[in-house]
C-alpha atoms as a PDB file:
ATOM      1  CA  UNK A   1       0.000   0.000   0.000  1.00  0.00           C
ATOM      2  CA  UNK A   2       1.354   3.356  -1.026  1.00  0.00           C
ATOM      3  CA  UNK A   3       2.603   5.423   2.042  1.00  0.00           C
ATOM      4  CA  UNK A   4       0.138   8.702   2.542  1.00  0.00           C
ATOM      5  CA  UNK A   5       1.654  11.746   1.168  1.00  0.00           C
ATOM      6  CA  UNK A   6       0.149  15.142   1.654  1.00  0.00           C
ATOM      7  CA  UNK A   7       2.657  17.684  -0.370  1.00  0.00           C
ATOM      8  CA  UNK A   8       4.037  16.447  -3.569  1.00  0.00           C
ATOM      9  CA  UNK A   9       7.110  18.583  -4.399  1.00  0.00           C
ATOM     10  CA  UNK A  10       7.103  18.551  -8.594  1.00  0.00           C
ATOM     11  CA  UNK A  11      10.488  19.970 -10.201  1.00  0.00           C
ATOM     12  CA  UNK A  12      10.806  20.190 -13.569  1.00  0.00           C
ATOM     13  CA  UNK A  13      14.480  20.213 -14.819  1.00  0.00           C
ATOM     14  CA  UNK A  14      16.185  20.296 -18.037  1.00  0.00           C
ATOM     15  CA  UNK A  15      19.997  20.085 -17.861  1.00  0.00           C
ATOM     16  CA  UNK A  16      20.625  21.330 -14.337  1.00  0.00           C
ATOM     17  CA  UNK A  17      22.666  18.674 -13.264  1.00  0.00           C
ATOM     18  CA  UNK A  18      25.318  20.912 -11.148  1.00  0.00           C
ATOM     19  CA  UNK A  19      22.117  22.704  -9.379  1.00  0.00           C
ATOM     20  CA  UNK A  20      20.321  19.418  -8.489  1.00  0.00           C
ATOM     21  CA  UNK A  21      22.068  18.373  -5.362  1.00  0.00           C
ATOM     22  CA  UNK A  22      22.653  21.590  -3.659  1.00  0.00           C
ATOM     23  CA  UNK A  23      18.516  22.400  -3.868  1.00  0.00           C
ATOM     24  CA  UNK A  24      17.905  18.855  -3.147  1.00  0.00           C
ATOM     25  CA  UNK A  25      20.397  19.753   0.003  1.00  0.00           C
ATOM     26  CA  UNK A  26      18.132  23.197   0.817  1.00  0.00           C
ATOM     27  CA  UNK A  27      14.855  21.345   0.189  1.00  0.00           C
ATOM     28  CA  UNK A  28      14.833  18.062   2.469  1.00  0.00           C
ATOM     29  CA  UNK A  29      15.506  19.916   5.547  1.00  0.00           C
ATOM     30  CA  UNK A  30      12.185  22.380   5.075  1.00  0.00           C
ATOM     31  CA  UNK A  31       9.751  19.694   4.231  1.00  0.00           C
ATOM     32  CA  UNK A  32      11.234  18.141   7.440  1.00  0.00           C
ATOM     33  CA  UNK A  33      10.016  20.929   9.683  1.00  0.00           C
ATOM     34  CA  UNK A  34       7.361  21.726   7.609  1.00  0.00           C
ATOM     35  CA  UNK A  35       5.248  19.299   8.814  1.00  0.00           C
ATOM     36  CA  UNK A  36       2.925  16.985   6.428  1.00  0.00           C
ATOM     37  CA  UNK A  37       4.067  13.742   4.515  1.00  0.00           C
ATOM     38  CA  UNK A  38       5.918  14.652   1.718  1.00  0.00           C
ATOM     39  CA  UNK A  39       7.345  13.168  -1.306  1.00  0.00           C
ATOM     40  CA  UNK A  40       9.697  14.822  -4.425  1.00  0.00           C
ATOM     41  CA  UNK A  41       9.142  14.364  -8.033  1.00  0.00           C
ATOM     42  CA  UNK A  42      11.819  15.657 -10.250  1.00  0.00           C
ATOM     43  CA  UNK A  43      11.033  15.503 -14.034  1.00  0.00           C
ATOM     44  CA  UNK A  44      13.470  15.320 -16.447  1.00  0.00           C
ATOM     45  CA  UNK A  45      12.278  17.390 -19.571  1.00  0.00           C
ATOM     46  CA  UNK A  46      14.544  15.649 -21.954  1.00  0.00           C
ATOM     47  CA  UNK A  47      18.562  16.576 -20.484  1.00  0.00           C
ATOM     48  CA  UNK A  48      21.391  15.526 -21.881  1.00  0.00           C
ATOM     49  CA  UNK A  49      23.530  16.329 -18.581  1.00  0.00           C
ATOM     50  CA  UNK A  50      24.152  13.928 -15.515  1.00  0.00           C
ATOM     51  CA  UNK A  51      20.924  15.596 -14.238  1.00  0.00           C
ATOM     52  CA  UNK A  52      18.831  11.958 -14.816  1.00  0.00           C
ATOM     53  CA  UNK A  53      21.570   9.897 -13.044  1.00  0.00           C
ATOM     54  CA  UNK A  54      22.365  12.679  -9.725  1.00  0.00           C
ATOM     55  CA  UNK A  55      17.738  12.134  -9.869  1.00  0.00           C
ATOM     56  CA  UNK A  56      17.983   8.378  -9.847  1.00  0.00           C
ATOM     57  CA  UNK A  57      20.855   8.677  -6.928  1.00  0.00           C
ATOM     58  CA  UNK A  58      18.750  10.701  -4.913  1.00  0.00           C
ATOM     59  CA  UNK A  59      15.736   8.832  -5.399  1.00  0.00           C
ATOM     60  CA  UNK A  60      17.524   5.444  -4.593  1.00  0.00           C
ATOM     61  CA  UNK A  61      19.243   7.198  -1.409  1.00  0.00           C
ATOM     62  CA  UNK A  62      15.412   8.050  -0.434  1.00  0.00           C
ATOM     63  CA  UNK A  63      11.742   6.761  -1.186  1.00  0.00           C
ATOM     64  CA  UNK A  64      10.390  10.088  -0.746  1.00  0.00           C
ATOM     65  CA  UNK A  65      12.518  11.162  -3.709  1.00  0.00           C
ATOM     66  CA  UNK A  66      10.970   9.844  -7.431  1.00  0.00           C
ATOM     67  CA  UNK A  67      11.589  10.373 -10.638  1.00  0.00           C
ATOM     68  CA  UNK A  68       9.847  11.017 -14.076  1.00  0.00           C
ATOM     69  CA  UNK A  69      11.732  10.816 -17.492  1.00  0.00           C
ATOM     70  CA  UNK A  70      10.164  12.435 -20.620  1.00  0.00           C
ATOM     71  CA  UNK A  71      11.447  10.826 -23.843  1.00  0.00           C
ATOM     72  CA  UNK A  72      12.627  14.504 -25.344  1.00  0.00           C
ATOM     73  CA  UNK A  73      12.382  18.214 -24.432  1.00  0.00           C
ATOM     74  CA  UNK A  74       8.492  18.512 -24.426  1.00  0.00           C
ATOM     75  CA  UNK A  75       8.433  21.832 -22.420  1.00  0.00           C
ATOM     76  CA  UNK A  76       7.554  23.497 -19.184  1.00  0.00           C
ATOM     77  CA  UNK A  77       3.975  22.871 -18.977  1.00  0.00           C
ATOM     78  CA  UNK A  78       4.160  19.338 -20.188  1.00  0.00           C
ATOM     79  CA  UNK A  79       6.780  18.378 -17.709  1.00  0.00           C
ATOM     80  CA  UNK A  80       4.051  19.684 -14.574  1.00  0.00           C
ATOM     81  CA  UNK A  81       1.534  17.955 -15.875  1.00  0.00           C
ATOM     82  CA  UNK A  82       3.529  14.739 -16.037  1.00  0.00           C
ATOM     83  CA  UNK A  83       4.736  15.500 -12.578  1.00  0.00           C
ATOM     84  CA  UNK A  84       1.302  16.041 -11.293  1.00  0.00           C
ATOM     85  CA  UNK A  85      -0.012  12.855 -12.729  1.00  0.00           C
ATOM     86  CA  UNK A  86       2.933  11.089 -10.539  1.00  0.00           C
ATOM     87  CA  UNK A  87       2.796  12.775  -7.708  1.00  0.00           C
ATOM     88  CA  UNK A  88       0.573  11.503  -4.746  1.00  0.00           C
ATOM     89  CA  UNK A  89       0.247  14.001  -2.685  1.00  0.00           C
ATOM     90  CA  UNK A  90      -3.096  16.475  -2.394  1.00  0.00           C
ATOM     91  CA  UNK A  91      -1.237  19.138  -2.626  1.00  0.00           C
ATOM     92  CA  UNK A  92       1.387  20.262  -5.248  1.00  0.00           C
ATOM     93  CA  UNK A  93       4.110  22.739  -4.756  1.00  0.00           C
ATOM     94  CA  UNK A  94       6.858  23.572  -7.433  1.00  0.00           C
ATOM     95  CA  UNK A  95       9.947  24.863  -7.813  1.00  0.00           C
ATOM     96  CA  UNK A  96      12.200  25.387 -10.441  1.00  0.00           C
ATOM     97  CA  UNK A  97      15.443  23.548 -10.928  1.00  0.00           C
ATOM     98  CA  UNK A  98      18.332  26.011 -11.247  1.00  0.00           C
ATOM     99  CA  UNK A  99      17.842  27.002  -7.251  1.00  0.00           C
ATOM    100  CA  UNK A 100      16.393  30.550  -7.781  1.00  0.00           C
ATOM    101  CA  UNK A 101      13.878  29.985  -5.727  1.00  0.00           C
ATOM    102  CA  UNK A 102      14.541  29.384  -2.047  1.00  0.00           C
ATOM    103  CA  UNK A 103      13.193  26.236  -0.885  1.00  0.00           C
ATOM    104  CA  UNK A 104      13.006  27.801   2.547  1.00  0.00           C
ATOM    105  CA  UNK A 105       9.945  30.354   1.004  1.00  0.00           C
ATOM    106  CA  UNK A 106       7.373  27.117   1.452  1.00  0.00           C
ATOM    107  CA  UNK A 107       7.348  27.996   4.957  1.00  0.00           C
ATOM    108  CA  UNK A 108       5.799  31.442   3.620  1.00  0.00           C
ATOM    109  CA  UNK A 109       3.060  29.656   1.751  1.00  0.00           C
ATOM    110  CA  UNK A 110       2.494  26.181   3.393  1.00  0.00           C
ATOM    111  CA  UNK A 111       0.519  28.125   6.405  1.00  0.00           C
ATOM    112  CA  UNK A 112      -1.313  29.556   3.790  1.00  0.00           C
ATOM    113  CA  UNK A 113      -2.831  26.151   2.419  1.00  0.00           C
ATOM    114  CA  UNK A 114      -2.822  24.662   6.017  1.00  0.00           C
ATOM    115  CA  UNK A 115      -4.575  27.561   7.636  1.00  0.00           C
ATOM    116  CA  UNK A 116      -7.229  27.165   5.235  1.00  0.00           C
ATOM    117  CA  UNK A 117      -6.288  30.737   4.604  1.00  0.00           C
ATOM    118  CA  UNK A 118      -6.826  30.065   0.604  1.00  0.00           C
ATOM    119  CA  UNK A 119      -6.671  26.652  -1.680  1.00  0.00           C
ATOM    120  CA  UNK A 120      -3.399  28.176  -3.711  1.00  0.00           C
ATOM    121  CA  UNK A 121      -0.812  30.440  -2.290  1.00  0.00           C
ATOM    122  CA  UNK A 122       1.331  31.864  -5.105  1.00  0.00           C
ATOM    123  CA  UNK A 123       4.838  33.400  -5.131  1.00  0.00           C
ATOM    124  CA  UNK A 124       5.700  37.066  -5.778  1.00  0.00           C
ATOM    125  CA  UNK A 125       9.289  37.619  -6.486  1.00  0.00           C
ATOM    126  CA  UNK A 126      11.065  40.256  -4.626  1.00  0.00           C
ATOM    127  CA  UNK A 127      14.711  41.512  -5.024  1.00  0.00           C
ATOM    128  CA  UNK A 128      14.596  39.694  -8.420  1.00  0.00           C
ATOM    129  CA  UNK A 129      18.155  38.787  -9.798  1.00  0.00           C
ATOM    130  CA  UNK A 130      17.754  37.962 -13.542  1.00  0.00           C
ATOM    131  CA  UNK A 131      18.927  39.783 -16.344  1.00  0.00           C
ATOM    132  CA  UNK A 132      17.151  42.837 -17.524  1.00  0.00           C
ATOM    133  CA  UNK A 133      16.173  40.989 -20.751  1.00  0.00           C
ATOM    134  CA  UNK A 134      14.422  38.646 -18.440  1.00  0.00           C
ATOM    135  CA  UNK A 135      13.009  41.492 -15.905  1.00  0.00           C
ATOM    136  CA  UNK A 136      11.554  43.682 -18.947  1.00  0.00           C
ATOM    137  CA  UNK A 137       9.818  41.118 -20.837  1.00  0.00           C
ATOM    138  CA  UNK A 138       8.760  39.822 -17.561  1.00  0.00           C
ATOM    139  CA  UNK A 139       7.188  42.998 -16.643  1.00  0.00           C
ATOM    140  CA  UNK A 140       5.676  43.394 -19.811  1.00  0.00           C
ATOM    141  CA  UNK A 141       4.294  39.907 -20.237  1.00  0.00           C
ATOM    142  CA  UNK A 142       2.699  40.010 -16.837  1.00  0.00           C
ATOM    143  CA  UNK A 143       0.607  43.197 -17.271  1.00  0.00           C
ATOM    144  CA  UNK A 144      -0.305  42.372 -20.577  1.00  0.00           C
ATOM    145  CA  UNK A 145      -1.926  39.157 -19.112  1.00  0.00           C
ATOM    146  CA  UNK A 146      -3.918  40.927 -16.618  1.00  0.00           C
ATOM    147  CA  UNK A 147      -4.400  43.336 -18.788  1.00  0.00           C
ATOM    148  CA  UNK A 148      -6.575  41.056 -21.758  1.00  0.00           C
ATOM    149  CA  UNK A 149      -7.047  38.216 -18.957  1.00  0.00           C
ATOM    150  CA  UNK A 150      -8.981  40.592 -16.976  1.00  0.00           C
ATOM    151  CA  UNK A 151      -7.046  38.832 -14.174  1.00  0.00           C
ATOM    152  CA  UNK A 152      -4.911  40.311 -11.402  1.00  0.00           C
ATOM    153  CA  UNK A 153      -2.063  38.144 -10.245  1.00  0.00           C
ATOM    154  CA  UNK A 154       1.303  39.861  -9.421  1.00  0.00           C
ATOM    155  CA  UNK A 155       3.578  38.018 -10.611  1.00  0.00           C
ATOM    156  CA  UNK A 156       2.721  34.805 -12.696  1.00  0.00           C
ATOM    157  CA  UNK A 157       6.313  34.114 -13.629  1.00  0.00           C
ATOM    158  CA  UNK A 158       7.052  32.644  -9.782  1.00  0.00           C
ATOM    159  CA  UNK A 159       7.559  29.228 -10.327  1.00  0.00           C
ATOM    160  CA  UNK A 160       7.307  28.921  -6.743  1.00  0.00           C
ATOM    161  CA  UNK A 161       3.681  28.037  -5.608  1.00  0.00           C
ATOM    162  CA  UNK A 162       1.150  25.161  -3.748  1.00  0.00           C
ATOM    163  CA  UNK A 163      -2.166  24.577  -5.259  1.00  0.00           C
ATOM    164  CA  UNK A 164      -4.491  21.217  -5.216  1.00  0.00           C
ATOM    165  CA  UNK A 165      -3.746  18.543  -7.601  1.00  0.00           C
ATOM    166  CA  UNK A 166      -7.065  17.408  -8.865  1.00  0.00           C
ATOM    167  CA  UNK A 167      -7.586  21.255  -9.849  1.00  0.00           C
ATOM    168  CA  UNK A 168      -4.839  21.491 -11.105  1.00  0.00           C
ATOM    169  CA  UNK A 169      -5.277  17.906 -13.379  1.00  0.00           C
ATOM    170  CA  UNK A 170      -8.837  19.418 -13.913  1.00  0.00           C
ATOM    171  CA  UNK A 171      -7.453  22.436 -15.808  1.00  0.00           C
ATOM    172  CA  UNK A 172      -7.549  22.909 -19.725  1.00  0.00           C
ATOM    173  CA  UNK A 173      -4.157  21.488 -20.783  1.00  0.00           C
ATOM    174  CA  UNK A 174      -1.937  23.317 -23.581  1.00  0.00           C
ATOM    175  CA  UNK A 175       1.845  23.993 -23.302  1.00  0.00           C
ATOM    176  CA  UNK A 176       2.427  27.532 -22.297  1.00  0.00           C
ATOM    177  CA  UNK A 177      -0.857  26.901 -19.055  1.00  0.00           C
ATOM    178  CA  UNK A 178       2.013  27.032 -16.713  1.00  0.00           C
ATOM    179  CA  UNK A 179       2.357  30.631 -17.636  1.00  0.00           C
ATOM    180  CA  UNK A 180      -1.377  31.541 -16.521  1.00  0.00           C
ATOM    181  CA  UNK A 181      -1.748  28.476 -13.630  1.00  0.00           C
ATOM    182  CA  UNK A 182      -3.377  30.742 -11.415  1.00  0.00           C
ATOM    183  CA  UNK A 183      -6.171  32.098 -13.554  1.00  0.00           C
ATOM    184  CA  UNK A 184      -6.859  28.723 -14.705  1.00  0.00           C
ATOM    185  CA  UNK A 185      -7.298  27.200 -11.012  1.00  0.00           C
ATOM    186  CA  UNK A 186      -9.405  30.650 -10.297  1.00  0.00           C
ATOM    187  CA  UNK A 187     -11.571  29.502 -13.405  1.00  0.00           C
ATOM    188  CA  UNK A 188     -12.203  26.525 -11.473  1.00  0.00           C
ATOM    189  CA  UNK A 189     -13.234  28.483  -8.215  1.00  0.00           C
ATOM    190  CA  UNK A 190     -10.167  28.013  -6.593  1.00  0.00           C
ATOM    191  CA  UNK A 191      -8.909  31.041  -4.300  1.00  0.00           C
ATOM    192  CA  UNK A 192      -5.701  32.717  -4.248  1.00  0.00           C
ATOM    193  CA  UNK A 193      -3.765  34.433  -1.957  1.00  0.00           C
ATOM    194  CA  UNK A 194       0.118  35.655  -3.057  1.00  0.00           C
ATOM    195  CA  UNK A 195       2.803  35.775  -0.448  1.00  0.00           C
ATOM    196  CA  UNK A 196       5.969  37.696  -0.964  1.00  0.00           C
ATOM    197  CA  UNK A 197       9.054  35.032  -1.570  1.00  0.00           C
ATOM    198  CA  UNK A 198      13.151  35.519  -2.381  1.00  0.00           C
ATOM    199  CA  UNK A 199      15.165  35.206  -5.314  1.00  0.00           C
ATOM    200  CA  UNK A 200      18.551  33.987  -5.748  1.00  0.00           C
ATOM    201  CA  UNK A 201      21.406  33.708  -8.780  1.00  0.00           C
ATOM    202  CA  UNK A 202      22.260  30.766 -10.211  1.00  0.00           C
ATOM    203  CA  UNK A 203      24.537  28.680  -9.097  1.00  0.00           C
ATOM    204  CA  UNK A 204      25.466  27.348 -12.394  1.00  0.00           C
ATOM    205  CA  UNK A 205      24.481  26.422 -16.170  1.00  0.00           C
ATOM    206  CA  UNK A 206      22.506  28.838 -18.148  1.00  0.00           C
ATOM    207  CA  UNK A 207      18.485  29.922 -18.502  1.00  0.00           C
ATOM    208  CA  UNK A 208      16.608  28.557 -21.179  1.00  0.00           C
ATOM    209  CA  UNK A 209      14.514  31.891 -21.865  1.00  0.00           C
ATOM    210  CA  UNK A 210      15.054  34.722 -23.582  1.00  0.00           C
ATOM    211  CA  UNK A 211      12.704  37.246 -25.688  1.00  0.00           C
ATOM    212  CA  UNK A 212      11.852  35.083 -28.340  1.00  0.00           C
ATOM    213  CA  UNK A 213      10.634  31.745 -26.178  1.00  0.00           C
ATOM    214  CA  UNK A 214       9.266  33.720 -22.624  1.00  0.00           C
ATOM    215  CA  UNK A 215       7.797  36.867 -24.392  1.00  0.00           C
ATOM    216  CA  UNK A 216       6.427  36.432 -27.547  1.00  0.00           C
ATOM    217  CA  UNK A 217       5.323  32.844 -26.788  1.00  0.00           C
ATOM    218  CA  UNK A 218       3.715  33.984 -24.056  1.00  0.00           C
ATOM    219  CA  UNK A 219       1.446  36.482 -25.789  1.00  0.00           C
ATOM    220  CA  UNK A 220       0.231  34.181 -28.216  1.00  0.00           C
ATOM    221  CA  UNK A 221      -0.408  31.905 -25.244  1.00  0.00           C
ATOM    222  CA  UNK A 222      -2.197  34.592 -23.628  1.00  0.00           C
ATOM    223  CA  UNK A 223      -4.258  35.056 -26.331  1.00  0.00           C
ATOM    224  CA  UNK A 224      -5.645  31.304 -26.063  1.00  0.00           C
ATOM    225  CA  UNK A 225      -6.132  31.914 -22.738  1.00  0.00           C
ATOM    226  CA  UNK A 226      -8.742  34.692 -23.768  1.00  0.00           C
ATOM    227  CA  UNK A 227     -10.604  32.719 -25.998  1.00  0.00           C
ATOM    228  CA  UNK A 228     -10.698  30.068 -23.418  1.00  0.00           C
ATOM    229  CA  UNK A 229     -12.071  32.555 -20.397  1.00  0.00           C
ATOM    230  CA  UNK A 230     -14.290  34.198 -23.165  1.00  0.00           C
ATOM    231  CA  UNK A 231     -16.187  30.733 -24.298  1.00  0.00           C
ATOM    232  CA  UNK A 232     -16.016  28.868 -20.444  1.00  0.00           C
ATOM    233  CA  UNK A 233     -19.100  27.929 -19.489  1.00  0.00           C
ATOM    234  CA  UNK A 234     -20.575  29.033 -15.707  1.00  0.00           C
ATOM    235  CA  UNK A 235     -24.316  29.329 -14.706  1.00  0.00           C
ATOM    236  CA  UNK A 236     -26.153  29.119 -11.585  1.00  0.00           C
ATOM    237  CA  UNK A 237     -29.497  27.005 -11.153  1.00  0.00           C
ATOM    238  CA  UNK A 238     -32.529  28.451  -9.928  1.00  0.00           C
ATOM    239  CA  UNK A 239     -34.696  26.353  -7.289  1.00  0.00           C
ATOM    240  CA  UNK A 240     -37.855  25.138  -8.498  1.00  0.00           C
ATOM    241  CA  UNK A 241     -40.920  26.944  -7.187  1.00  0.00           C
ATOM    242  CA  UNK A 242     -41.633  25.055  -3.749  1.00  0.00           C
ATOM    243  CA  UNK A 243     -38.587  23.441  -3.515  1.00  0.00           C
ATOM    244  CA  UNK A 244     -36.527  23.321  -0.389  1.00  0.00           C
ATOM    245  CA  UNK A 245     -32.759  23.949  -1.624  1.00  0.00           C
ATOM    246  CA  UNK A 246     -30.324  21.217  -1.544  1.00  0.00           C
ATOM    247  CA  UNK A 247     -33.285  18.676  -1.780  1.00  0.00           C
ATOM    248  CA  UNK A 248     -34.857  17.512  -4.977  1.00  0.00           C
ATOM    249  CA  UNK A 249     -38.127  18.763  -6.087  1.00  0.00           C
ATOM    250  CA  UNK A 250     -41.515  17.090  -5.436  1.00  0.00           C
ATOM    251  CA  UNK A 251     -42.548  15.137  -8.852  1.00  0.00           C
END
């Protein structure tokens, strides 16, 4: 029978093998004093580092630790969703895998889901580190989405969030969703609340995005997104005359 596990970590990584042990490192010690039953799930999204074999030492060091290996470089969104569909837990947090974000920050939002405070607690960046190329089109990309999403999340770049699985598994799929993941839960009902978290350098290897595959991508997967919110379907059902609500109607 298949231990209980209450927060499933999900990591996606793609060739971060020198940054894999030193979060794993951060990360174990937090979940410890955090509290529930826990369990990682690093995805590989198609590396051709040593980032798959430090993943399958860690994971044979520690059952908590699994692993998911995608067959090629499917992207981002892709390699959450495969997470997800491992994980076991009833609540998902993730992280990123080059160790900008501080593990230690899921002791900012963790209250947040245990409290019963709200069902997703989302990270907002402070005393951000990138590269202005990264800042600016971050900037730009994240008012434009509240802007035609008619949404108002902070900052929907933070990779560092908890949320429920089965809302999250519930969620229209396309690659590019984890760019708009907390409108999509909120389209499900789901409630928010954003907590201010760090940001850190990387320790080593290089970011995958730049203008052409975090900007522009991004607006045409924005404008999805608005044909998506525009055509959901929501409606409320009236009680039939005589009816007493939340019991069916006499026939």
């Amino acid at each position: 029978m298949s231990p209980t596990v209450d927060l499933s970590i999900v990591i996606p990584f793609l060739n971060e093998g020198a940054n894999l042990r030193p979060l794993h490192a951060e990360l174990v010690p937090v979940l410890n004093a955090l509290g529930p039953q826990w369990e990682v799930v690093y995805v590989d999204d198609g590396s051709t580092d040593d980032g798959p074999a430090i993943v399958a030492a860690l994971a044979a060091a520690d059952p908590r630790v699994r692993s998911v290996s995608l067959t090629r470089n499917y992207g981002q969104s892709t390699a959450l969703i495969a997470g997800a569909e491992a994980a076991r837990g009833r609540w998902i947090a993730t992280l990123d895998g080059d160790g900008q974000n501080d593990p230690a920050d899921l002791a900012v939002l963790w209250p947040v889901i245990e409290s019963g405070e709200a069902e997703m607690a989302n990270g907002v960046r402070v005393g951000r580190v990138d590269s202005w190329v990264r800042r600016v089109s971050s900037r730009i990309a994240n008012a434009t989405r509240n802007r035609l999403s008619g949404d108002t999340v902070t900052d929907v770049g933070c990779s560092l969030r908890i949320f429920p699985r089965q809302a999250f598994l519930s969620a229209v799929r396309f690659e590019g969703m984890h760019r708009f993941l907390p409108t999509l839960l909120r389209m499900q009902g789901v409630t928010i609340v954003e907590r201010e978290v760090s940001h850190r350098p990387r320790r080593a290897g290089e970011s995958k995005y730049g203008i052409n595959n975090r900007l522009w991508r991004g607006l045409a997967d924005l404008l999805m997104l608005r044909r998506l919110r525009r055509h959901s379907i929501d409606y409320q059902v009236r009680e039939p005359s005589g009816a007493t609500p939340g019991k069916e109607a006499p026939k």
